[in-house]
N, C-alpha and C. Protein backbone atom coordinates (compact mmCIF):
# COMPACT_ATOMS: atom_id res chain seq x y z
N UNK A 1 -10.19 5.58 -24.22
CA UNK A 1 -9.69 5.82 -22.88
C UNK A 1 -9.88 7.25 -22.46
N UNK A 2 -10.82 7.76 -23.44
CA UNK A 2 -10.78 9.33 -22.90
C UNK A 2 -11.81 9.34 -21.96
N UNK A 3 -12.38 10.18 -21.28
CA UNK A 3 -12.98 10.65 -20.11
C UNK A 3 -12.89 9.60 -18.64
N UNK A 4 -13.91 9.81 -18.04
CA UNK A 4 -13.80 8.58 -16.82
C UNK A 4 -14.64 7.46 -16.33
N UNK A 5 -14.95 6.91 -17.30
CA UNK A 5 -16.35 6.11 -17.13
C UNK A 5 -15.86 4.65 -17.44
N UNK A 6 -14.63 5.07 -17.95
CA UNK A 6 -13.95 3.58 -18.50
C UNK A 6 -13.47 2.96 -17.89
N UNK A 7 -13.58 1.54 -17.49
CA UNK A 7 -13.50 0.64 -16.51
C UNK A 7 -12.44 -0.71 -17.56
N UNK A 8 -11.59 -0.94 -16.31
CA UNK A 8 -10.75 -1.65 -17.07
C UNK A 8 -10.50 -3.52 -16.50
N UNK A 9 -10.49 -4.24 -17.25
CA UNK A 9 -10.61 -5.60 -16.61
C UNK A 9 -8.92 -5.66 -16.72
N UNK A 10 -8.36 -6.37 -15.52
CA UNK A 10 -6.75 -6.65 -15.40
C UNK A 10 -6.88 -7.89 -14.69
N UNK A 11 -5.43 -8.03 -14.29
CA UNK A 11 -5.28 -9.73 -13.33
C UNK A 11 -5.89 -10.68 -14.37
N UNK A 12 -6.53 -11.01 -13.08
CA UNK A 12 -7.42 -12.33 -13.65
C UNK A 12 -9.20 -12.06 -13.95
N UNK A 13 -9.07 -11.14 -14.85
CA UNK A 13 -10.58 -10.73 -15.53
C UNK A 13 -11.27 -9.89 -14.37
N UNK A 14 -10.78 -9.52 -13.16
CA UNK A 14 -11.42 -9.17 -12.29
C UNK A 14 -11.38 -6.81 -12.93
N UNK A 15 -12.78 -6.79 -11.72
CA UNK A 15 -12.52 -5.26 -12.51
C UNK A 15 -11.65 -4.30 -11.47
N UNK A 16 -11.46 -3.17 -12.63
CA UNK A 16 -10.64 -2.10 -11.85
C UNK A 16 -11.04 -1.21 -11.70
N UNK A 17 -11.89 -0.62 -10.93
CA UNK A 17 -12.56 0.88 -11.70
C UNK A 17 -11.95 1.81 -11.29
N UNK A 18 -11.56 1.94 -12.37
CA UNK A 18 -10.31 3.63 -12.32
C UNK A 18 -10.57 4.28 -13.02
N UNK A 19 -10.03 5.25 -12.97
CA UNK A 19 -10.96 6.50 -13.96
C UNK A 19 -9.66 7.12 -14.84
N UNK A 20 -9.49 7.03 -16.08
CA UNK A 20 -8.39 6.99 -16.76
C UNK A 20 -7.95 8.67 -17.55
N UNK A 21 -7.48 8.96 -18.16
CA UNK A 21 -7.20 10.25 -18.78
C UNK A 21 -6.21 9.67 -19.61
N UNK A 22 -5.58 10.85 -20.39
CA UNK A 22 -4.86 10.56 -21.42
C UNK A 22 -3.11 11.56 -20.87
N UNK A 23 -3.05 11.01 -19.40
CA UNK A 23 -2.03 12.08 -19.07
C UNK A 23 -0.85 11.69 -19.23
N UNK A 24 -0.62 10.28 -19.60
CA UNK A 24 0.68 9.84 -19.57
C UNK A 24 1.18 9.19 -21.12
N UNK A 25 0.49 9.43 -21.60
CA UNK A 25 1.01 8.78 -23.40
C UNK A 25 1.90 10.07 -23.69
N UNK A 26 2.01 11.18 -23.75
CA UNK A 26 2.66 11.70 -25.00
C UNK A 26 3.86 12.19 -24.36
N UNK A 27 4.51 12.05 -23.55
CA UNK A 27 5.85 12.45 -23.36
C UNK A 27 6.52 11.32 -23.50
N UNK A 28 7.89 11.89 -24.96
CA UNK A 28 8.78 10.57 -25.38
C UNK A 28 9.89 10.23 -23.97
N UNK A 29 10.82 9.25 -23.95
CA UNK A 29 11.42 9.12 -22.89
C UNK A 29 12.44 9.71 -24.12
N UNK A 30 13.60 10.49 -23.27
CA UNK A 30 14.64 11.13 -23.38
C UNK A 30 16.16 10.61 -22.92
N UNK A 31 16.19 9.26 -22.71
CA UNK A 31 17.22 8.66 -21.97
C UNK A 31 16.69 7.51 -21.19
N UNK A 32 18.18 6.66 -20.58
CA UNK A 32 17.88 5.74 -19.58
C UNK A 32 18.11 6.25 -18.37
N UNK A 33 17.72 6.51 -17.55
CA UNK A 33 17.87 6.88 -15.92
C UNK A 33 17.59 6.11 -14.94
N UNK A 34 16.14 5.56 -15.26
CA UNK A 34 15.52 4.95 -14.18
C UNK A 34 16.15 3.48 -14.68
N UNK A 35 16.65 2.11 -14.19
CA UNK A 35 16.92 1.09 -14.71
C UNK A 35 15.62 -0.06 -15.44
N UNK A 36 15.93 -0.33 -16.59
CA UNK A 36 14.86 -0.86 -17.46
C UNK A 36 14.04 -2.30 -16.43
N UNK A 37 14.54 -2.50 -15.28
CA UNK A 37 13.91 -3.58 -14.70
C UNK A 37 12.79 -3.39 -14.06
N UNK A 38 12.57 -1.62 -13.74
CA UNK A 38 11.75 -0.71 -13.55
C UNK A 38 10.25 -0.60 -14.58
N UNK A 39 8.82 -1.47 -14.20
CA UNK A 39 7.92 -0.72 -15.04
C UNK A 39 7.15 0.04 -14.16
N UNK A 40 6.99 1.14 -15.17
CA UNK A 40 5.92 2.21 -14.42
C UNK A 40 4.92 2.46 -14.97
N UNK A 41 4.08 2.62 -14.24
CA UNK A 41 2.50 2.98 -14.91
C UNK A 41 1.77 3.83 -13.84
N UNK A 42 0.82 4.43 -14.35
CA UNK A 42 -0.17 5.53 -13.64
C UNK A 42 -1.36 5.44 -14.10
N UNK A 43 -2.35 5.49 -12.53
CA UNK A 43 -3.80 5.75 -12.89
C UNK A 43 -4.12 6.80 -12.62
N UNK A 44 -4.82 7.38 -12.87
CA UNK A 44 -5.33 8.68 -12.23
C UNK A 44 -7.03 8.23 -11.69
N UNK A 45 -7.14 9.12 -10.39
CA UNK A 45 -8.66 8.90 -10.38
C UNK A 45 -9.06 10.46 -9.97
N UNK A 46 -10.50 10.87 -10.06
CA UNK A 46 -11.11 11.38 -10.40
C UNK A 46 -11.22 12.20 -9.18
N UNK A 47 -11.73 11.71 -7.98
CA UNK A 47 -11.11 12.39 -7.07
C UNK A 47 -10.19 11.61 -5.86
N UNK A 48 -9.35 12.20 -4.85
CA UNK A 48 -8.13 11.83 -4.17
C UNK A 48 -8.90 10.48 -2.90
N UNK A 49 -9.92 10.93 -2.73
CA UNK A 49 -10.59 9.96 -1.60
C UNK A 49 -10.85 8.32 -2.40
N UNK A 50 -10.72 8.52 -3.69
CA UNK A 50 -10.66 7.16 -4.84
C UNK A 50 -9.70 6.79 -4.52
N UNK A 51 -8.23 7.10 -4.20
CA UNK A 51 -7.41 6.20 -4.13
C UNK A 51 -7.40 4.61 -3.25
N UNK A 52 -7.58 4.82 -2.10
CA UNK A 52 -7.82 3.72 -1.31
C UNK A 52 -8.27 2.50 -2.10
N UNK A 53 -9.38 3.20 -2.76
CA UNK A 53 -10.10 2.01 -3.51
C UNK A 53 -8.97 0.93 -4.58
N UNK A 54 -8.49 2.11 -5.15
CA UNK A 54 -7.58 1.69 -5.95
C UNK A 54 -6.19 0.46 -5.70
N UNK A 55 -6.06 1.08 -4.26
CA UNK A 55 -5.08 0.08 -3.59
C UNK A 55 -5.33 -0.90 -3.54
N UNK A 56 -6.70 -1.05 -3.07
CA UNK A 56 -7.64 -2.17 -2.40
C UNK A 56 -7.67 -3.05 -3.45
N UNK A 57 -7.88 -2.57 -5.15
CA UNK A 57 -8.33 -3.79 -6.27
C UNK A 57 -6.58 -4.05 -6.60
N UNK A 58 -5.97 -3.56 -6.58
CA UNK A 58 -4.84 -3.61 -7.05
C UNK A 58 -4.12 -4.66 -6.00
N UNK A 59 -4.31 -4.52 -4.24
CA UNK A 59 -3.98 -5.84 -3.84
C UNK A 59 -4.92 -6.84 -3.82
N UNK A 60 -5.95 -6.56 -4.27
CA UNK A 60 -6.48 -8.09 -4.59
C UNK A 60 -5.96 -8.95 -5.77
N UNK A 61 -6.01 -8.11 -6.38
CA UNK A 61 -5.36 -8.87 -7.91
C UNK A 61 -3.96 -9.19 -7.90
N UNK A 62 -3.06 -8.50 -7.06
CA UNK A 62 -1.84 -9.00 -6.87
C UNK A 62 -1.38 -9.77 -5.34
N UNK A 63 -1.83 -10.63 -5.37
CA UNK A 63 -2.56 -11.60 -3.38
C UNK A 63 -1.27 -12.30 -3.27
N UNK A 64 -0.47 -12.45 -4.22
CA UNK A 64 0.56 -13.34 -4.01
C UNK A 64 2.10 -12.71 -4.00
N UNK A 65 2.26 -10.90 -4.50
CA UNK A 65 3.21 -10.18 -3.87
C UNK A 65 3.29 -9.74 -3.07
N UNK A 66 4.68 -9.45 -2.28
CA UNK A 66 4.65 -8.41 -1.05
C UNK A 66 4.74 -7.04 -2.21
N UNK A 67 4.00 -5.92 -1.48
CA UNK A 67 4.15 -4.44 -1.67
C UNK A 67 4.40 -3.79 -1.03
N UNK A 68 5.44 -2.72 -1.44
CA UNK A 68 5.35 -1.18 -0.68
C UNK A 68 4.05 -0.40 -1.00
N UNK A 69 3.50 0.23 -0.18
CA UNK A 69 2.81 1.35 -0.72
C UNK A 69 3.55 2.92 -0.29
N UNK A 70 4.22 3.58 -0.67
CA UNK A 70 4.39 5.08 -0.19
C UNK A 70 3.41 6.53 0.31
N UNK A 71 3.82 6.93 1.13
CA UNK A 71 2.60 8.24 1.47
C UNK A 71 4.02 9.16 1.94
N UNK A 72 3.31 10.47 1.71
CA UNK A 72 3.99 11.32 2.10
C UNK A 72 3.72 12.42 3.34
N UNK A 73 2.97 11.25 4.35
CA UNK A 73 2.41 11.90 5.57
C UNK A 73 2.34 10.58 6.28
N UNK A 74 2.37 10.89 7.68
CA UNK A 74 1.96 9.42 8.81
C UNK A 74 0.38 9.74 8.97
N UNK A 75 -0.29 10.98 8.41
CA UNK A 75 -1.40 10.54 8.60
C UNK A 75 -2.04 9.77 7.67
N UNK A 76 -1.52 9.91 6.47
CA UNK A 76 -2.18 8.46 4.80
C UNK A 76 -1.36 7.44 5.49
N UNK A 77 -0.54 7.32 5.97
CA UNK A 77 -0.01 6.20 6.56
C UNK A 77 -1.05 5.41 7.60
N UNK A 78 -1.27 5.86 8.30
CA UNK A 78 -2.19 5.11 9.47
C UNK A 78 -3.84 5.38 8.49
N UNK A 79 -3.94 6.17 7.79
CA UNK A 79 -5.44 5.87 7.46
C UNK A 79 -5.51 4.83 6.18
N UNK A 80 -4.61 4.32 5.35
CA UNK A 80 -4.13 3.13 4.46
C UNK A 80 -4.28 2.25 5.58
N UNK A 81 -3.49 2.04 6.52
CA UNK A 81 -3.58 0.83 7.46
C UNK A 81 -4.82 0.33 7.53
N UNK A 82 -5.18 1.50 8.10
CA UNK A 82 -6.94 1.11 9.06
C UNK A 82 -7.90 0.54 8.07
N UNK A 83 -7.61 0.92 7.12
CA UNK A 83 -8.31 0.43 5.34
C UNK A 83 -8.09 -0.74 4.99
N UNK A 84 -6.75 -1.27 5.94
CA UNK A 84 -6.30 -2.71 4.61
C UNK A 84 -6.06 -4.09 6.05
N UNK A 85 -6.06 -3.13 6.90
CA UNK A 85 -5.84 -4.30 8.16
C UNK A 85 -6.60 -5.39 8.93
N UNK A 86 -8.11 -5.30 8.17
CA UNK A 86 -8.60 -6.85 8.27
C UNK A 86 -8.85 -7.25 6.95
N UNK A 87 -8.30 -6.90 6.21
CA UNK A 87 -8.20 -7.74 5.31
C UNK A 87 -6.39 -8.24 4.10
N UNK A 88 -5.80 -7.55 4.83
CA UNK A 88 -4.54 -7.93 4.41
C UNK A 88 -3.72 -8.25 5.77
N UNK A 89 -2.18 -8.62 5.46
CA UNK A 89 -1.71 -8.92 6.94
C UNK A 89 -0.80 -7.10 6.42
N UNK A 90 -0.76 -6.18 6.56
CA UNK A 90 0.27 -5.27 6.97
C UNK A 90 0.58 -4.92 7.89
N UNK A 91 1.74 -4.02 7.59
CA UNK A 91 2.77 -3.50 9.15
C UNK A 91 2.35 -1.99 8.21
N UNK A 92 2.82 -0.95 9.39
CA UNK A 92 3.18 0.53 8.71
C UNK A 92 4.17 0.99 9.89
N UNK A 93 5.11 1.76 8.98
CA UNK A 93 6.40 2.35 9.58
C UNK A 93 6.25 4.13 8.93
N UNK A 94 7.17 4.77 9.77
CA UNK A 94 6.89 6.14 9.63
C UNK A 94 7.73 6.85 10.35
N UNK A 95 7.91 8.47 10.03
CA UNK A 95 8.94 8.88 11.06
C UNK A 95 8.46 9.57 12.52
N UNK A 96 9.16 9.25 13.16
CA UNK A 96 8.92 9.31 14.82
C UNK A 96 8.70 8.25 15.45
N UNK A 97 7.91 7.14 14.64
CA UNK A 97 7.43 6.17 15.26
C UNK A 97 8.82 5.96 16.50
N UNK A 98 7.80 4.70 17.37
CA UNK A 98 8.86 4.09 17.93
C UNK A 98 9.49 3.25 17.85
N UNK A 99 10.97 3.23 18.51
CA UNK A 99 12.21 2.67 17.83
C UNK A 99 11.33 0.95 17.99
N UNK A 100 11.31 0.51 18.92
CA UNK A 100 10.81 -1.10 18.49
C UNK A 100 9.70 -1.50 18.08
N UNK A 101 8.67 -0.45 17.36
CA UNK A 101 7.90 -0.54 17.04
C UNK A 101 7.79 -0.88 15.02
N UNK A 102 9.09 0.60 14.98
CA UNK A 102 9.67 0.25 14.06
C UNK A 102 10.34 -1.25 13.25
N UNK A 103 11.06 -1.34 14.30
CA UNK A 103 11.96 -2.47 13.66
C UNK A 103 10.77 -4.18 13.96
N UNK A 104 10.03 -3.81 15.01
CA UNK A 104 9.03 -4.76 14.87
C UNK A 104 8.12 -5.05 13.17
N UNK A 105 7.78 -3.69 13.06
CA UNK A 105 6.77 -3.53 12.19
C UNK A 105 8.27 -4.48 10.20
N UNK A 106 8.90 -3.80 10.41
CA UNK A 106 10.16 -4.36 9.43
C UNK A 106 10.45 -5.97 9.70
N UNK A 107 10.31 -6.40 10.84
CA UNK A 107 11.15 -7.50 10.93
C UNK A 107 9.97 -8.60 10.36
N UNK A 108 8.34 -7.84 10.71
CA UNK A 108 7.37 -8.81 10.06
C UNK A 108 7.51 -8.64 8.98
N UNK A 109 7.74 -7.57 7.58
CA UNK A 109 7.66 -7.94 6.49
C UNK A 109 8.72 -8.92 6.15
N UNK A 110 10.15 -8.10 6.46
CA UNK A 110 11.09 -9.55 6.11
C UNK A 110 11.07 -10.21 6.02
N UNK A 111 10.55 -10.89 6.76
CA UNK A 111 9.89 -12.43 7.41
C UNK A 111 8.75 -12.76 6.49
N UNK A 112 8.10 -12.09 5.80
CA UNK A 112 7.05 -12.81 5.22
C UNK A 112 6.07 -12.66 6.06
N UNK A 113 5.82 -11.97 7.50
CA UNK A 113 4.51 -12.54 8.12
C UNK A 113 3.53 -11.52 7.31
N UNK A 114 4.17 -9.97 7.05
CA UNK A 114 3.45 -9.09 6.65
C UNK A 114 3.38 -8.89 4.67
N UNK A 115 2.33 -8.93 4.35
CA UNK A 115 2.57 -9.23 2.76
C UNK A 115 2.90 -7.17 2.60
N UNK A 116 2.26 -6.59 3.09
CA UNK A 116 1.84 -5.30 3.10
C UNK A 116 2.84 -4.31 3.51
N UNK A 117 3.78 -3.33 3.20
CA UNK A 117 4.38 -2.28 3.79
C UNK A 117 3.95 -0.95 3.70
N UNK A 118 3.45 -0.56 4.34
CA UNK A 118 2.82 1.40 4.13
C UNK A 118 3.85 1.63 4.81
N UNK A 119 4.34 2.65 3.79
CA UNK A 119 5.38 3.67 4.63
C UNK A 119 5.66 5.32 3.84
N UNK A 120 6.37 6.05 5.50
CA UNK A 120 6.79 6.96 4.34
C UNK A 120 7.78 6.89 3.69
N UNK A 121 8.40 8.10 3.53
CA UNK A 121 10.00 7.63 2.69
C UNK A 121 11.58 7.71 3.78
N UNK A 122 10.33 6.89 4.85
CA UNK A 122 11.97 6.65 6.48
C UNK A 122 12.78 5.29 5.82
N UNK A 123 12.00 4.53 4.90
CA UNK A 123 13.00 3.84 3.82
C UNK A 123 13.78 3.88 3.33
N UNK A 124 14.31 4.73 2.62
CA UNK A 124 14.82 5.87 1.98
C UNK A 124 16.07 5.95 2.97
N UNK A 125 15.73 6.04 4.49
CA UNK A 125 17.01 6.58 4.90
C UNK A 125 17.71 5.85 5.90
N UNK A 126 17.81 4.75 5.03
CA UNK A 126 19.12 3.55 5.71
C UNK A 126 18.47 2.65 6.10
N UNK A 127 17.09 2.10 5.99
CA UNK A 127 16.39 0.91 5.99
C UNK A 127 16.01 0.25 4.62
N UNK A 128 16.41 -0.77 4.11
CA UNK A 128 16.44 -1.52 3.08
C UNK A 128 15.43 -2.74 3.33
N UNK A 129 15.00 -2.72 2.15
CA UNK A 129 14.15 -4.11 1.54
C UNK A 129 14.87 -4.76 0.77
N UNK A 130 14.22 -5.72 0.32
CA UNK A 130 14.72 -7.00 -0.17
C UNK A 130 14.19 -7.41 -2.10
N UNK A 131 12.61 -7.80 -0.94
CA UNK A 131 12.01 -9.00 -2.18
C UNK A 131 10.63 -8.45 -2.49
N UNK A 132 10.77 -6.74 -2.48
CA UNK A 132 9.42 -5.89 -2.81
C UNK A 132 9.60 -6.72 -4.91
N UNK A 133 8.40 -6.77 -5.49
CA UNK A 133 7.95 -6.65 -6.63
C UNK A 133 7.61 -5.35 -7.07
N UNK A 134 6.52 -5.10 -6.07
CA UNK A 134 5.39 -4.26 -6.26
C UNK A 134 5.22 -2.99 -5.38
N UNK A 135 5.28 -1.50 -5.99
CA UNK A 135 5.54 -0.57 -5.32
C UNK A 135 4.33 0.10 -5.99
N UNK A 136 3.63 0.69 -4.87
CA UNK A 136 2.44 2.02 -4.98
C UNK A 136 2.53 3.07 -4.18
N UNK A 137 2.96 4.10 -5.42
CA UNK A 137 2.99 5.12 -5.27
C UNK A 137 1.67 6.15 -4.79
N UNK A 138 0.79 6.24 -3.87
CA UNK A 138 -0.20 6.67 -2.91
C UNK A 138 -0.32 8.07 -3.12
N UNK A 139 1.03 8.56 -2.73
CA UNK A 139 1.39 9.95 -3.18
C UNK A 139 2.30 10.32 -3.81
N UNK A 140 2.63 10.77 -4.76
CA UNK A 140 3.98 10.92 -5.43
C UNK A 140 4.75 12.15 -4.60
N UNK A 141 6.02 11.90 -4.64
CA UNK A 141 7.10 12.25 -3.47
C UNK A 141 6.56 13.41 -4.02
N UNK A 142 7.03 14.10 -3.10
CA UNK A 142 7.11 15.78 -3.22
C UNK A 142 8.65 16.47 -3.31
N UNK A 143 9.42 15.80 -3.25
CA UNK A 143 10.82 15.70 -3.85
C UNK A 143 11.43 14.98 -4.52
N UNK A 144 11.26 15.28 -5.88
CA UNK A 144 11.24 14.44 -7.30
C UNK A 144 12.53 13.47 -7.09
N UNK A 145 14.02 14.29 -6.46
CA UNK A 145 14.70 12.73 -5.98
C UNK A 145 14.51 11.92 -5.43
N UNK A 146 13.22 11.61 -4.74
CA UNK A 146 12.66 10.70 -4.12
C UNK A 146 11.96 9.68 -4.65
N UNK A 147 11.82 9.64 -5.97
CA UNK A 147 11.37 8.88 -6.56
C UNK A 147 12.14 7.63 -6.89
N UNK A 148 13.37 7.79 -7.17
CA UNK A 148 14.13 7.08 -7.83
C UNK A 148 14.32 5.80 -6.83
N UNK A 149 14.39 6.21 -5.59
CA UNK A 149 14.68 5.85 -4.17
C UNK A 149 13.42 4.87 -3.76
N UNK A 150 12.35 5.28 -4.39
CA UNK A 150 10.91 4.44 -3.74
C UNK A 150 10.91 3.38 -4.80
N UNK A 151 10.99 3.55 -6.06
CA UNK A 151 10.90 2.69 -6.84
C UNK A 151 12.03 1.27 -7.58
N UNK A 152 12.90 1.94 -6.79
CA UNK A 152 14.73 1.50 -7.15
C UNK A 152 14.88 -0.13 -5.94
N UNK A 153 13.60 -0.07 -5.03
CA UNK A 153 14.40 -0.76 -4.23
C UNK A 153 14.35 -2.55 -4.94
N UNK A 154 13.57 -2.84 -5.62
CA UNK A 154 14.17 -4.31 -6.38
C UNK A 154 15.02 -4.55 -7.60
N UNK A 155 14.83 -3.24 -8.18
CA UNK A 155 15.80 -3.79 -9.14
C UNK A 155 17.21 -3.77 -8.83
N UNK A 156 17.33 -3.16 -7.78
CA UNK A 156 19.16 -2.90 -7.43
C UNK A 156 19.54 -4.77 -7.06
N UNK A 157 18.12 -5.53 -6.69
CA UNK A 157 18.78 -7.18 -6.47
C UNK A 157 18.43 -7.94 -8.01
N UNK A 158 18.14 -6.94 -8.43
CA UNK A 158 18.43 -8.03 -10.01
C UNK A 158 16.41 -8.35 -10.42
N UNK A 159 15.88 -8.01 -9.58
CA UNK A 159 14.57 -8.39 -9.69
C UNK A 159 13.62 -7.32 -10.38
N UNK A 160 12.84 -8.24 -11.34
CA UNK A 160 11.39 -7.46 -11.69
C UNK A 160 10.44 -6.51 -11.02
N UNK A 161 10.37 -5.49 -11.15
CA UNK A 161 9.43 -4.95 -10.79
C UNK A 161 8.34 -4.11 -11.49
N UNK A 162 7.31 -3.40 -10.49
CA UNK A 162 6.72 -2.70 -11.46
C UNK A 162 6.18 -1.28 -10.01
N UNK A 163 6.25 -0.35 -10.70
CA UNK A 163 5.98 0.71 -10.01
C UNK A 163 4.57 1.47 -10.55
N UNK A 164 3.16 1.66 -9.56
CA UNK A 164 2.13 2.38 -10.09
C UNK A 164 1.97 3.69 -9.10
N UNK A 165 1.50 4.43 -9.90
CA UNK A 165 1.43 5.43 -9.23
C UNK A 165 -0.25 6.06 -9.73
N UNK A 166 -0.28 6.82 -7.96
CA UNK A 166 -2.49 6.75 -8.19
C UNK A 166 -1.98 8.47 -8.13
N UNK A 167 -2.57 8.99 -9.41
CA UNK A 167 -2.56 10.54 -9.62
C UNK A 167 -3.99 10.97 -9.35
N UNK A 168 -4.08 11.99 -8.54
CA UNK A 168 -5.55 12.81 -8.82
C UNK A 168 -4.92 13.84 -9.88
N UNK A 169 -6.08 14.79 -10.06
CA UNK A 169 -6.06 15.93 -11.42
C UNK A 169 -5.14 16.99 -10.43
N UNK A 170 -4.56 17.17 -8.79
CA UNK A 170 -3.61 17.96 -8.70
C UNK A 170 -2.30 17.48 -8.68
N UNK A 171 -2.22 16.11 -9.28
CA UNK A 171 -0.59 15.15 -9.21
C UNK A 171 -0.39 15.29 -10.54
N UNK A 172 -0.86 15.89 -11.78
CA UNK A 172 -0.13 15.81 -12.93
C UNK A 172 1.15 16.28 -13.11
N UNK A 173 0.57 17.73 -12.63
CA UNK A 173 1.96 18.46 -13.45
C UNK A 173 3.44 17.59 -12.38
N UNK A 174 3.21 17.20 -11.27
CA UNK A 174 4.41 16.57 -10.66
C UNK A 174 4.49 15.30 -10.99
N UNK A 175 3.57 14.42 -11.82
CA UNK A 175 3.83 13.22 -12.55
C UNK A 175 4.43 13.72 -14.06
N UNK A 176 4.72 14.87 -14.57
CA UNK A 176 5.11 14.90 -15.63
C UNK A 176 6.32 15.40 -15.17
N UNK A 177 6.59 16.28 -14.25
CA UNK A 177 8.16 16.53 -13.60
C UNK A 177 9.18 15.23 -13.81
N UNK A 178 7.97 14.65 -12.73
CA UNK A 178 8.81 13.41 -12.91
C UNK A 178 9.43 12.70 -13.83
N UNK A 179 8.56 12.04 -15.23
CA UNK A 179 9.37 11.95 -16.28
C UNK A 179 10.45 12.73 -16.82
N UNK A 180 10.06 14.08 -17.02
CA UNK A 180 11.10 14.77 -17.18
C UNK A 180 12.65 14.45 -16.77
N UNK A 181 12.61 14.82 -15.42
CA UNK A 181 13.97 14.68 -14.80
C UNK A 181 14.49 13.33 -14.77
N UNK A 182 13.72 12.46 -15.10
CA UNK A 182 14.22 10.80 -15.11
C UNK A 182 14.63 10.57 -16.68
N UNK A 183 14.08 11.63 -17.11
CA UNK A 183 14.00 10.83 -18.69
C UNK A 183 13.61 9.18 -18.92
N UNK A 184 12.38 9.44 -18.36
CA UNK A 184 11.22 8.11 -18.70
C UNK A 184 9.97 8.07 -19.01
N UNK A 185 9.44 6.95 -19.04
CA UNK A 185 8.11 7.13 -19.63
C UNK A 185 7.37 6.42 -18.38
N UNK A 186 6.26 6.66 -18.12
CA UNK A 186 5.14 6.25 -17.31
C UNK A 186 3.73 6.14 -17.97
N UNK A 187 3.48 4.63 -18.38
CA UNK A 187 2.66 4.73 -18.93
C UNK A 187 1.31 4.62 -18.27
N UNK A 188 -0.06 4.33 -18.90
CA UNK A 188 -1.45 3.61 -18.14
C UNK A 188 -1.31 2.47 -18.04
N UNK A 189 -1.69 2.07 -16.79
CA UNK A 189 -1.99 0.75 -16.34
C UNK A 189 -2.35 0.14 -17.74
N UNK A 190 -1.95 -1.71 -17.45
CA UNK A 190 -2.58 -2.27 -18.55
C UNK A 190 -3.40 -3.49 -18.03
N UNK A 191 -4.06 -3.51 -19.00
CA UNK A 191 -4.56 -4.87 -18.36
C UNK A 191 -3.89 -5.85 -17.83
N UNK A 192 -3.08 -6.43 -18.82
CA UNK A 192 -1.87 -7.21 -18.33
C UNK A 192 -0.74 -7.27 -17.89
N UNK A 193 -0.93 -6.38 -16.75
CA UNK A 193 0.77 -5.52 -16.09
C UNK A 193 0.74 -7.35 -15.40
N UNK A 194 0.13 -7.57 -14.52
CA UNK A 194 0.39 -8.54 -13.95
C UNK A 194 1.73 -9.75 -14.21
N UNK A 195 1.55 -10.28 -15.82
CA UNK A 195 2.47 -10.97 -16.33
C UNK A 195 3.95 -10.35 -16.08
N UNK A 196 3.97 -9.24 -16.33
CA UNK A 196 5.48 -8.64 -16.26
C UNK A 196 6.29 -8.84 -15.06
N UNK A 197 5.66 -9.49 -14.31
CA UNK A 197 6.56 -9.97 -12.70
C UNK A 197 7.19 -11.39 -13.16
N UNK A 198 6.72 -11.80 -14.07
CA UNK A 198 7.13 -13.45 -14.49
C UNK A 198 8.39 -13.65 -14.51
């Protein structure tokens, strides 16, 4: 798994091409913080304009969850959209938006019409989900309590989840913050993350 050439088959045999490193094996977890219903994993890619891609195989292979994806700007917000909107059903919410645009864009995921949520972290502040599985982390918060908050929202109903997060080579040192202050571990994607929603 060392350098980036290594290509990984997940789901259902389909490929992933991500570009892997060895950034997340060696820090032990130090405690429980984050709740164990919580899995986390991280890819890193090679460079930041890779991510999209990454989203893109990651909702194909997962066609039958709703997801959050997180950004920490309305402009990755609307340029995720424009990326995934003929070919997924999403909504995107953000701050400023407008007020019924907002609660429009929410009332389709609820509902099931939208499988897809891009947002920033206006979640976070007094708008709740439900029946997320699957959370992608796009950008990792830039305020490490913010994490707990993006990734927290299914297990607080008792449900499985799994949290990934897409690192370029300038998201390490704040993907290792992160463990830190959680006292957790974040491992590499696996092939078979998929099963763990069962």
């Amino acid at each position: 798994m060392d350098g980036h050439d290594n290509f990984r088959d997940i789901g259902n045999g389909q490929p992933l091409k991500l570009f892997y490193k060895r950034i997340c094996r060696n820090i032990q977890p130090l405690g429980e913080i984050i709740p164990d219903g919580i899995r986390q994993f991280c890819v890193e890619v090679e460079d930041i304009r890779d991510k999209v891609d990454v989203v893109l195989e990651l909702l194909e292979i997962l066609s039958f969850e709703q997801t959050v994806i997180f950004c920490n700007s309305q402009r990755n917000v609307e340029l995720i959209y424009e990326q995934l909107k003929n070919k997924f059903a999403v909504s995107q919410i953000y701050e400023g938006m407008n007020e019924q645009d907002l609660k429009g864009a929410m009332k389709e995921f609820i509902d099931n019409r939208s499988r897809v949520l891009i947002t920033t972290d206006i979640i976070s502040q007094g708008i709740h989900i439900h029946q997320v599985k699957f959370v992608i982390n796009y950008d990792l918060p830039i305020e490490i309590e913010q994490y707990i908050h993006r990734v927290g929202h299914a297990v607080q109903y008792g449900k499985k989840s799994i949290a990934v997060n897409i690192v370029s080579e300038s998201d390490v040192d704040q993907l290792q913050n992160i463990m830190w202050f959680y006292q957790t571990q974040i491992d590499v994607l696996l092939e078979d993350f998929v099963k763990l929603l069962d």
